[in-house]
Protein backbone atom coordinates (compact mmCIF):
# COMPACT_ATOMS: atom_id res chain seq x y z
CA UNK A 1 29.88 32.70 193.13
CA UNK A 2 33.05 30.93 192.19
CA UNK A 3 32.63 26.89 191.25
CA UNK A 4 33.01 24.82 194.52
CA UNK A 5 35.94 22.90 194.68
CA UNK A 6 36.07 18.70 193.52
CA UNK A 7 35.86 16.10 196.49
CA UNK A 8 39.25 14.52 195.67
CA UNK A 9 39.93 10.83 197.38
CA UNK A 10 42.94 9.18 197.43
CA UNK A 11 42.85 5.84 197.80
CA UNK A 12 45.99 4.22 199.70
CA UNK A 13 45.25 0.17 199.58
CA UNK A 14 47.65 -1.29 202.48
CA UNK A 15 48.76 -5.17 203.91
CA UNK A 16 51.36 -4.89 206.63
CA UNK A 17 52.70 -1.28 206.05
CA UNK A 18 52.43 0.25 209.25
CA UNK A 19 55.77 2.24 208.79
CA UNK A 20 54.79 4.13 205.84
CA UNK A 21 51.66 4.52 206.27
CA UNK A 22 51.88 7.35 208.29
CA UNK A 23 54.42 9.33 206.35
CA UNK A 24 52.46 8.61 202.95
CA UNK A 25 49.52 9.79 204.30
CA UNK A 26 51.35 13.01 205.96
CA UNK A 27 53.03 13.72 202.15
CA UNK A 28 50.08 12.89 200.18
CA UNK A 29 47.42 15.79 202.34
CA UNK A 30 50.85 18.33 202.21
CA UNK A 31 51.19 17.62 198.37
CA UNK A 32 47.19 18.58 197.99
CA UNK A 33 46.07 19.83 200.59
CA UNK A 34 42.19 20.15 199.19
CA UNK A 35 42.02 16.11 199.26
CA UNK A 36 40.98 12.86 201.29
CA UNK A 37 42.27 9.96 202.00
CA UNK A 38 40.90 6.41 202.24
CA UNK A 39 43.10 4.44 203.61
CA UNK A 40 41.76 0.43 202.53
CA UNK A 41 43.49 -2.01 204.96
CA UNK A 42 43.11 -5.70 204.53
CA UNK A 43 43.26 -7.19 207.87
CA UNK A 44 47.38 -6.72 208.23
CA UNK A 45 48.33 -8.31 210.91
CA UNK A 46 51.17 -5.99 211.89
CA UNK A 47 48.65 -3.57 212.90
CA UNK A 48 48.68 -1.17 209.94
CA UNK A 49 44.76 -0.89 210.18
CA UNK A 50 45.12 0.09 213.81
CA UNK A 51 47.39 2.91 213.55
CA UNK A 52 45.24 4.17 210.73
CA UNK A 53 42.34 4.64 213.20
CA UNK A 54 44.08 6.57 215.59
CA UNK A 55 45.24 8.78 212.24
CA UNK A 56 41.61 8.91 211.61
CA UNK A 57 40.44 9.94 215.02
CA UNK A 58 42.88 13.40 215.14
CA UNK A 59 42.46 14.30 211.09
CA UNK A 60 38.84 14.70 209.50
CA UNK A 61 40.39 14.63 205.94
CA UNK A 62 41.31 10.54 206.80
CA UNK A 63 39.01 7.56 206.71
CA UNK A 64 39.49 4.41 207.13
CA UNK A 65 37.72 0.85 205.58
CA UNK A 66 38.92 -2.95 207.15
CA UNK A 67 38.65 -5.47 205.17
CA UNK A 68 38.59 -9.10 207.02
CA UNK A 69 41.76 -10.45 204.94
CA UNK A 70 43.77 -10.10 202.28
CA UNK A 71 41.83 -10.41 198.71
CA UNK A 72 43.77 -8.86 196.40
CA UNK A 73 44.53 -5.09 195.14
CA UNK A 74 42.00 -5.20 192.66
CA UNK A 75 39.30 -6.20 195.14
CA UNK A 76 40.49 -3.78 197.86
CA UNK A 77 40.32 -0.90 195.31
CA UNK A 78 36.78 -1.98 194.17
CA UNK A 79 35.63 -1.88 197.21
CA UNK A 80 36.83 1.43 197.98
CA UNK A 81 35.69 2.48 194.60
CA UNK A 82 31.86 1.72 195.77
CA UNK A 83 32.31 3.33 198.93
CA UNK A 84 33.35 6.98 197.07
CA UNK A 85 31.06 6.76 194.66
CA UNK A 86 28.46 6.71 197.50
CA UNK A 87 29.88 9.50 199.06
CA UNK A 88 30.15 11.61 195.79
CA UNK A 89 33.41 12.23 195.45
CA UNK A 90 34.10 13.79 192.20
CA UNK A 91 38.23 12.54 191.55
CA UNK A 92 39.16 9.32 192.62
CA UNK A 93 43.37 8.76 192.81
CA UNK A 94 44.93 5.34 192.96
CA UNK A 95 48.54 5.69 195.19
CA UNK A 96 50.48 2.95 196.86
CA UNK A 97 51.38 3.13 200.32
CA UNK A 98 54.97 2.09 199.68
CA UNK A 99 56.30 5.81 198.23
CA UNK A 100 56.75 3.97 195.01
CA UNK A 101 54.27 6.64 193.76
CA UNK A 102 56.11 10.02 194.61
CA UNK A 103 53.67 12.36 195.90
CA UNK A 104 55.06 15.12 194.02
CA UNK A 105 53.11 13.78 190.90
CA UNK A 106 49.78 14.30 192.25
CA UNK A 107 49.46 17.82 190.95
CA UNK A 108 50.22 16.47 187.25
CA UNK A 109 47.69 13.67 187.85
CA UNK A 110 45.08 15.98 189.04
CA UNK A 111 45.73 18.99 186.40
CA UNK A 112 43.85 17.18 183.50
CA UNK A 113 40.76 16.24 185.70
CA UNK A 114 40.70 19.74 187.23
CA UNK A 115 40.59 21.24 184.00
CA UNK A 116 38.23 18.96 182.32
CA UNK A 117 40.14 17.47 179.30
CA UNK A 118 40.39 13.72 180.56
CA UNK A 119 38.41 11.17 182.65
CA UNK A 120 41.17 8.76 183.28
CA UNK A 121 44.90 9.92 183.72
CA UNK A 122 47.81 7.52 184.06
CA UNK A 123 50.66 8.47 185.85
CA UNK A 124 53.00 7.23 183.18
CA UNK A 125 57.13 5.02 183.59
CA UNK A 126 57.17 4.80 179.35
CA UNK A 127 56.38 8.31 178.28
CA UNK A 128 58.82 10.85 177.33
CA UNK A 129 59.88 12.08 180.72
CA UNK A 130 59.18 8.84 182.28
CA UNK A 131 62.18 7.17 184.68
CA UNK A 132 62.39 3.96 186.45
CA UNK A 133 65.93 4.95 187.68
CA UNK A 134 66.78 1.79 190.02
CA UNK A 135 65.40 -1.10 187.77
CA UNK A 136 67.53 -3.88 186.56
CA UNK A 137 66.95 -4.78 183.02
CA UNK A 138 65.27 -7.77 183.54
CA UNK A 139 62.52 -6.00 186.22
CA UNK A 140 62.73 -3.30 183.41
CA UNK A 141 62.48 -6.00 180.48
CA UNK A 142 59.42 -7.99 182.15
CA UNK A 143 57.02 -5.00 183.26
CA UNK A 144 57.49 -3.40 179.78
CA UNK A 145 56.93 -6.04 177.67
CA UNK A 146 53.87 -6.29 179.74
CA UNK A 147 52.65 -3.09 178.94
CA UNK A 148 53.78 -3.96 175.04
CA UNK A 149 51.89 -6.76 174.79
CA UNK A 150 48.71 -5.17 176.55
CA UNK A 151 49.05 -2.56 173.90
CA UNK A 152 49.01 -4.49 170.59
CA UNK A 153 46.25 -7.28 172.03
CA UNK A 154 43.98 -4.71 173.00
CA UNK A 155 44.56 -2.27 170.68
CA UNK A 156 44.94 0.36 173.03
CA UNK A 157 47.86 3.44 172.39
CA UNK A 158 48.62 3.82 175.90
CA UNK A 159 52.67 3.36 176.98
CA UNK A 160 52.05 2.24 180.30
CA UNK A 161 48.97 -0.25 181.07
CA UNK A 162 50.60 -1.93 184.02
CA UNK A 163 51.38 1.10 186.51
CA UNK A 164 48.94 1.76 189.22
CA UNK A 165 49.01 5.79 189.82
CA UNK A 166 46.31 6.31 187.87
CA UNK A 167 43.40 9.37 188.65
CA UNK A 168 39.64 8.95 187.87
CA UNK A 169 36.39 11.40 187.28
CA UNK A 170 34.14 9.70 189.04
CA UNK A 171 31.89 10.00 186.22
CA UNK A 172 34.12 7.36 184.32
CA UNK A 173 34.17 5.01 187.13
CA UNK A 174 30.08 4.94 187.37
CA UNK A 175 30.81 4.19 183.72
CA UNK A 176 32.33 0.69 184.69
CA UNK A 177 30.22 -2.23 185.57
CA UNK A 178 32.24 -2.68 189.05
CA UNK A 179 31.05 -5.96 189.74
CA UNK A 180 32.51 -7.33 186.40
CA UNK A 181 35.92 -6.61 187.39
CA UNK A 182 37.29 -10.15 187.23
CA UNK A 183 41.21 -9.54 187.77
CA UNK A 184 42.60 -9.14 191.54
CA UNK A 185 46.26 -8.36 191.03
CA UNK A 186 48.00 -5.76 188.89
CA UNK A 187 46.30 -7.14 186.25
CA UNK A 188 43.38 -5.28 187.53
CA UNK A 189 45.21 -2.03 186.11
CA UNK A 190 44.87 -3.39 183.08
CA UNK A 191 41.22 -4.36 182.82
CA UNK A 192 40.13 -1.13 184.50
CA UNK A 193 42.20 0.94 181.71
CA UNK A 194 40.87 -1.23 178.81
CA UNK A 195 36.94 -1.07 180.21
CA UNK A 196 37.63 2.75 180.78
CA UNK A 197 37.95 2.96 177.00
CA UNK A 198 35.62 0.68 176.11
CA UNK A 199 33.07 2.99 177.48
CA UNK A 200 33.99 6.04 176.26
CA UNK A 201 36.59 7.94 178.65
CA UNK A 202 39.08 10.23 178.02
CA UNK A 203 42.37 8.84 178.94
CA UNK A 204 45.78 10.50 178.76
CA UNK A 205 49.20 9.32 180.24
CA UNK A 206 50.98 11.82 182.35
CA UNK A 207 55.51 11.04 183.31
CA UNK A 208 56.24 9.86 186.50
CA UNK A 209 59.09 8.55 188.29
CA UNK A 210 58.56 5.30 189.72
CA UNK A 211 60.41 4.82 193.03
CA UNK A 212 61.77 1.40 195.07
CA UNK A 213 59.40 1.17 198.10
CA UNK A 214 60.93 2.87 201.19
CA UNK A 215 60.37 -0.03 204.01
CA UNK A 216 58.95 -3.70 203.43
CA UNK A 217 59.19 -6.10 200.37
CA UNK A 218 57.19 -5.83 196.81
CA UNK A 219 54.25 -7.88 196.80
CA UNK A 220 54.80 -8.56 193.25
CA UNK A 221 55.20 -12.63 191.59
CA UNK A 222 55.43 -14.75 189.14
CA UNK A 223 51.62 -15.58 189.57
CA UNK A 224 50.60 -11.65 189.31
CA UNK A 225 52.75 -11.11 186.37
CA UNK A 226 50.60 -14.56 184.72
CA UNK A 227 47.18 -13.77 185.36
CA UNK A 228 47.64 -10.13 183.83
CA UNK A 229 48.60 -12.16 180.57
CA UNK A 230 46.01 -14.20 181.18
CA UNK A 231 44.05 -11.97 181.37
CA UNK A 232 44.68 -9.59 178.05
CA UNK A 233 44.38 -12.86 176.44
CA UNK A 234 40.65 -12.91 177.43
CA UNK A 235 39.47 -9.35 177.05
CA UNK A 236 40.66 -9.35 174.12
CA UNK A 237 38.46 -13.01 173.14
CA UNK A 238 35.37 -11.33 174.67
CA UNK A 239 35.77 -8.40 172.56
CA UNK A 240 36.14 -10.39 169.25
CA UNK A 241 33.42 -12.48 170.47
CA UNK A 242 30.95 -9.44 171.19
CA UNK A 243 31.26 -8.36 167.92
CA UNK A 244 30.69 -11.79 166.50
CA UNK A 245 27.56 -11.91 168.19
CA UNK A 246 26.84 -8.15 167.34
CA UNK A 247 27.35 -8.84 163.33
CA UNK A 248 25.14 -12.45 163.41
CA UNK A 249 22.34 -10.24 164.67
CA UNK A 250 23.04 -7.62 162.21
CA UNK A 251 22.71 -10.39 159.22
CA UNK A 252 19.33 -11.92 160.46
């Protein structure tokens, strides 16, 4: 009897983006046809969540979680990380709703997972075949010295720490204490990535092409781009001061 196939969810996180939420969904289940979706909508008040029901209703392969309001990305994909894990899904993909995530990765994503040489695949802008085509160099300057500095802080070799098409084994995520996720922005990439290795994954980078959204404005700012500093600063402090604590009790 041949192996039975992974339960692949996608996760598409979505605030106000009833126009693409449709199409993404369409291209995502044409692009792998074997997976799920979960779409995670907080509260928009265009009626994104809505319309995502009445996808739900006619396609089996679509589901569906409301949040109240709007938390964060990090908390909406927490949330939906629980809820897979519960239903045993074996691959767990990260995708935003705004097609800044071309579909036509997936199969690269998925490819390392499949065949069982990573736990934790990044869907890569600063690898060799990597392309942010319509970046200015500012937008260009800011989101990879990001990455940069993430990298020598940490100490992690990974080229790009800030993008969020990323692809899971579940078995990593279970790895992850969930509920000590502290960051709710795009620094959340960041922590999950670092905690990832912490604990032992697997973790390669695949290229990508990352894409301006199709409809709507980037949620991105000033305050996002702070906390994930912020935030490096202080994984990397609770690392140093683990190990502090780790070598006093090795001397007594």
């Amino acid at each position: 009897m041949p192996p039975a196939s992974p339960s692949i969810w996608i996760i598409v996180p979505t605030y106000n983006e009833r126009e693409n939420v449709g199409p993404i969904v369409d291209a995502i289940l044409g692009a792998v046809p074997d997976a799920h979706v979960l779409i995670v909508d907080d509260g928009s008040p265009d009626g994104t969540g809505e319309l995502a029901d009445v996808m739900a209703k006619g396609n089996n392969a679509i589901a569906v979680m409301h949040r109240s309001a709007k938390q964060g990305l990090g908390r909406a994909y927490v949330a939906a990380f629980k809820d897979l894990l519960a239903r045993d899904a074996d691959i767990v993909v990260q995708i935003d709703a705004d097609f800044s995530h071309p579909v036509r990765f997936l199969p690269s994503l998925l490819e390392p997972l499949r065949s069982g040489t990573a736990d934790l695949v990044l869907g890569s802008r600063y690898v060799k075949g990597g392309q942010i085509p319509r970046w200015n160099f500012l937008r260009r300057f800011v989101s990879r010295g990001g990455s940069v500095f993430s990298q020598i802080v940490l100490l992690m070799p990974y080229h790009d720490l800030t993008g969020g098409f990323k692809a899971w084994r579940a078995a990593a995520l279970r790895q992850i204490d969930l509920d000590r996720l502290h960051a709710g922005g795009y620094a959340f990439q960041i922590e999950t990535t670092f905690r990832a290795r912490m604990a032992g994954a697997r973790v390669v980078e695949v290229p990508i092409t990352f894409e301006e959204r199709r409809v709507g404005t980037s949620k991105m700012s000033m305050n996002i781009f702070m906390e994930a500093l912020l935030l490096v600063v202080a994984l990397r402090l609770s690392t140093l001061t683990r190990r502090r604590r780790r070598g006093l009790k090795t001397e007594a």
